[in-house]
N, C-alpha and C. Protein backbone atom coordinates (compact mmCIF):
# COMPACT_ATOMS: atom_id res chain seq x y z
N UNK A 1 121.50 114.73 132.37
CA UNK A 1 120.50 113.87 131.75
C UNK A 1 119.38 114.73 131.19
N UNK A 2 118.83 114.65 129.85
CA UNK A 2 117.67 115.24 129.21
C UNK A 2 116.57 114.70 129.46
N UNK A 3 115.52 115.83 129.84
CA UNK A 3 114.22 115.21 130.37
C UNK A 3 113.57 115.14 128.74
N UNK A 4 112.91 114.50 128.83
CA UNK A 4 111.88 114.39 127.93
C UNK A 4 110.84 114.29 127.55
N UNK A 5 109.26 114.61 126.76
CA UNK A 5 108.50 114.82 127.07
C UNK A 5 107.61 113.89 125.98
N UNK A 6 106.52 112.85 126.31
CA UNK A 6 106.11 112.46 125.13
C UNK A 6 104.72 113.33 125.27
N UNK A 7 104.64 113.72 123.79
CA UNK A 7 103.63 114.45 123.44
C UNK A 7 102.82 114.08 122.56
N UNK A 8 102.22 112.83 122.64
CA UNK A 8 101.33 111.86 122.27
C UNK A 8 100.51 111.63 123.50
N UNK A 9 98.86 110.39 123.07
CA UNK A 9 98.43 110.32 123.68
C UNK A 9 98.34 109.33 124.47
N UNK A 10 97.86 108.77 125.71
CA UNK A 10 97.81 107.34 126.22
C UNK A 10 98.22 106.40 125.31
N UNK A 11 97.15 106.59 124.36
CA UNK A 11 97.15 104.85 123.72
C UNK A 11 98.27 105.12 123.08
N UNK A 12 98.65 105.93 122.43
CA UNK A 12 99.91 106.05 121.27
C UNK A 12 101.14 105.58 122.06
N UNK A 13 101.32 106.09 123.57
CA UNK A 13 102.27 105.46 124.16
C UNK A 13 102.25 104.27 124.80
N UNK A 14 100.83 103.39 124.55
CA UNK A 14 100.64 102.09 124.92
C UNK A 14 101.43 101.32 123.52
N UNK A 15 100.80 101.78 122.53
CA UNK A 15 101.01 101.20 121.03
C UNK A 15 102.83 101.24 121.10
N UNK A 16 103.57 102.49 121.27
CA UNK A 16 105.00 102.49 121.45
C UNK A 16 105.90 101.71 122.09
N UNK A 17 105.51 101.47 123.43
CA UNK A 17 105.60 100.56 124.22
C UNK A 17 105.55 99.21 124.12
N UNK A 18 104.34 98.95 123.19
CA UNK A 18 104.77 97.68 122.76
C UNK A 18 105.24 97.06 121.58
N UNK A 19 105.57 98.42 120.62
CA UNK A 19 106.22 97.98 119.43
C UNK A 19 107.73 97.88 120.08
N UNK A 20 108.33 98.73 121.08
CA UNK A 20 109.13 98.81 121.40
C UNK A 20 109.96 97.60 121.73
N UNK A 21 108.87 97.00 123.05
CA UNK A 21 109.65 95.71 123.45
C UNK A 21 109.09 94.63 122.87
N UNK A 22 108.61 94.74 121.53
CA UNK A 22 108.52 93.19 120.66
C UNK A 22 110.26 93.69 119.91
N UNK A 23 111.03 94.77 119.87
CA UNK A 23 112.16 94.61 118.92
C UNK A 23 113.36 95.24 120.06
N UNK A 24 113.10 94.73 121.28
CA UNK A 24 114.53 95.39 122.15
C UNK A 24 114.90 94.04 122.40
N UNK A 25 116.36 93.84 122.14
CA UNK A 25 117.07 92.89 122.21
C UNK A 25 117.66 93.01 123.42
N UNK A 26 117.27 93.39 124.72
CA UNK A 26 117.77 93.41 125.63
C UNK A 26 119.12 94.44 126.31
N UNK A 27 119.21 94.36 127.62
CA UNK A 27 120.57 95.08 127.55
C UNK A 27 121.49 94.03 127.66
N UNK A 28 122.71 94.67 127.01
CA UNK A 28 124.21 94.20 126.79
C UNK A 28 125.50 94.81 127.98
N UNK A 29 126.18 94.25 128.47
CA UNK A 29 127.16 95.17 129.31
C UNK A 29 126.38 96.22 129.48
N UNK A 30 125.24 96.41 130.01
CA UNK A 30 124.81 97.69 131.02
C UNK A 30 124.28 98.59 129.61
N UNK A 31 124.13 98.32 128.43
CA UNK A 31 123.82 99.22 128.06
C UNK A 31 122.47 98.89 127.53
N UNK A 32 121.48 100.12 127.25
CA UNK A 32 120.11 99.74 126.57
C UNK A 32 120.44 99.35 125.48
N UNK A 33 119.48 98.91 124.66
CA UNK A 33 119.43 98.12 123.60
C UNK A 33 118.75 99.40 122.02
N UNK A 34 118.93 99.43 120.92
CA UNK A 34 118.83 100.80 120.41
C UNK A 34 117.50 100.80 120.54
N UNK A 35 116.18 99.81 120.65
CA UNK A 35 114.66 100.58 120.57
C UNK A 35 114.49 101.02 121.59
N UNK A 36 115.01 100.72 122.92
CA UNK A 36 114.85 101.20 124.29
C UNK A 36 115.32 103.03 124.06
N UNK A 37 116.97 102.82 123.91
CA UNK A 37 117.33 104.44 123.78
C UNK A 37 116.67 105.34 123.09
N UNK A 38 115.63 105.03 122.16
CA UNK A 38 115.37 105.80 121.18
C UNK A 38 114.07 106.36 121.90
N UNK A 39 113.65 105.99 123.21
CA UNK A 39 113.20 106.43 123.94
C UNK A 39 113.63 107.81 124.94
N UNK A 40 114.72 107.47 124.81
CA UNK A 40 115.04 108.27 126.29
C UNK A 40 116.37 109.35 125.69
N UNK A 41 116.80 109.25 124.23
CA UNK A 41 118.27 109.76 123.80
C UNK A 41 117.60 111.68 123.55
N UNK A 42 116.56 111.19 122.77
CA UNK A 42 116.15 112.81 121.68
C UNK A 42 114.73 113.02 121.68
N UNK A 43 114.41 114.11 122.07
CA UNK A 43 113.37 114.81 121.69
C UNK A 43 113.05 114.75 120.65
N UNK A 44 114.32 114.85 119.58
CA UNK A 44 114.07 115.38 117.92
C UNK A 44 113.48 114.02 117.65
N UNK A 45 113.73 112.35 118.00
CA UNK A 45 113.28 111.76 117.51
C UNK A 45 112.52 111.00 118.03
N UNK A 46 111.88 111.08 119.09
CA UNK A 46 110.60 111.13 119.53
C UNK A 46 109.48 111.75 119.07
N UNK A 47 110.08 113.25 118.76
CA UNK A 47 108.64 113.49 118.30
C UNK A 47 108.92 113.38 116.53
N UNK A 48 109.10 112.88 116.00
CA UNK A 48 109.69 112.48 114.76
C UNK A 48 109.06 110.82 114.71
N UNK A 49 109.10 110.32 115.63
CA UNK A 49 108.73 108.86 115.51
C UNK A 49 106.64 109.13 115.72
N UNK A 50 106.91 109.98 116.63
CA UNK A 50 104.78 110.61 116.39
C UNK A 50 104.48 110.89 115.49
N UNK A 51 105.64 111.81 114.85
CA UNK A 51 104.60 112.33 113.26
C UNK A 51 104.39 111.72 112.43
N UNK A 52 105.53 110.69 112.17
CA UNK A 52 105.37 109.67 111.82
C UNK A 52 104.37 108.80 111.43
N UNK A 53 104.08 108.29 112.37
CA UNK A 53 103.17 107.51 112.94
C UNK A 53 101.75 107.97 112.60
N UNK A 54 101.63 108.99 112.67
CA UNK A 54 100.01 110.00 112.58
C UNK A 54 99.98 110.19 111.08
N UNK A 55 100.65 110.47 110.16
CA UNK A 55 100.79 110.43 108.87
C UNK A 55 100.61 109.35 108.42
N UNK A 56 101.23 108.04 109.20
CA UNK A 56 101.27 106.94 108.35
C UNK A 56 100.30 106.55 107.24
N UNK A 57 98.91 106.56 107.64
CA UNK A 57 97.87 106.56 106.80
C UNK A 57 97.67 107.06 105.36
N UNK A 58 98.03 108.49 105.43
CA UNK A 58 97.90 109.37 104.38
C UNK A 58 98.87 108.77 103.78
N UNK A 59 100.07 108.62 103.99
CA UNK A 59 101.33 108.82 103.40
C UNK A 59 101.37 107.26 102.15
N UNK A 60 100.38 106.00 103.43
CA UNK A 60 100.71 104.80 102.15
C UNK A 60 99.16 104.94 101.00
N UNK A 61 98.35 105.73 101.56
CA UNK A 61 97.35 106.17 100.27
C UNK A 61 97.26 106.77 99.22
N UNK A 62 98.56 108.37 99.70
CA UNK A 62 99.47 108.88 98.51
C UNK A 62 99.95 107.83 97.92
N UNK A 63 101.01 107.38 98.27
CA UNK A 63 102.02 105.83 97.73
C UNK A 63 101.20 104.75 96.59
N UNK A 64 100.20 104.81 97.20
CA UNK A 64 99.55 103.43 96.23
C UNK A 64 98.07 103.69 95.39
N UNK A 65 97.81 105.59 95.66
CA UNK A 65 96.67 105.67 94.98
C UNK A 65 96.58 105.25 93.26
N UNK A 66 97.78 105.89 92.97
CA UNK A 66 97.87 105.72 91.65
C UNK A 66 98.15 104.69 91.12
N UNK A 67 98.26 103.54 91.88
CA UNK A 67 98.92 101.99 91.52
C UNK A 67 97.73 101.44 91.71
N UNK A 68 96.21 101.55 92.04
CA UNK A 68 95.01 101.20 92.10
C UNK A 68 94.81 100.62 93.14
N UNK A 69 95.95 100.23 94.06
CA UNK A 69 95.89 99.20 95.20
C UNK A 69 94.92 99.99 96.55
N UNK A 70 94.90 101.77 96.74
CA UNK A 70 94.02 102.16 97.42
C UNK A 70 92.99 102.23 97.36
């Protein structure tokens, strides 16, 4: 089993947590449900789902500066 490490802060893993289980459809025959695993499968996309997340801002102000909407 891979340990894993979140390398975010409190609240970011409060905020995760509950984006998480507003879209986990539960488990099925014993298995997690995919927003649950995406917790516990990869490092790579864990911390991929932070950078994410921390960019978000910049990324829809690039997106829409030039469309006047920022």
């Amino acid at each position: 089993m891979q340990h894993l490490v979140w390398n975010g802060t409190p609240e970011e893993m409060k905020e995760l947590r509950y984006a998480v289980d507003r879209h986990c459809d539960g488990e099925e025959d014993g298995q997690r449900c995919p927003a649950h695993s995406l917790l516990v499968e990869s490092q790579w996309q864990l911390d991929g789902l932070l950078f994410a997340r921390r960019i978000r801002e910049r990324l829809l102000f690039e997106e829409f500066r030039d469309a006047g909407v920022a």
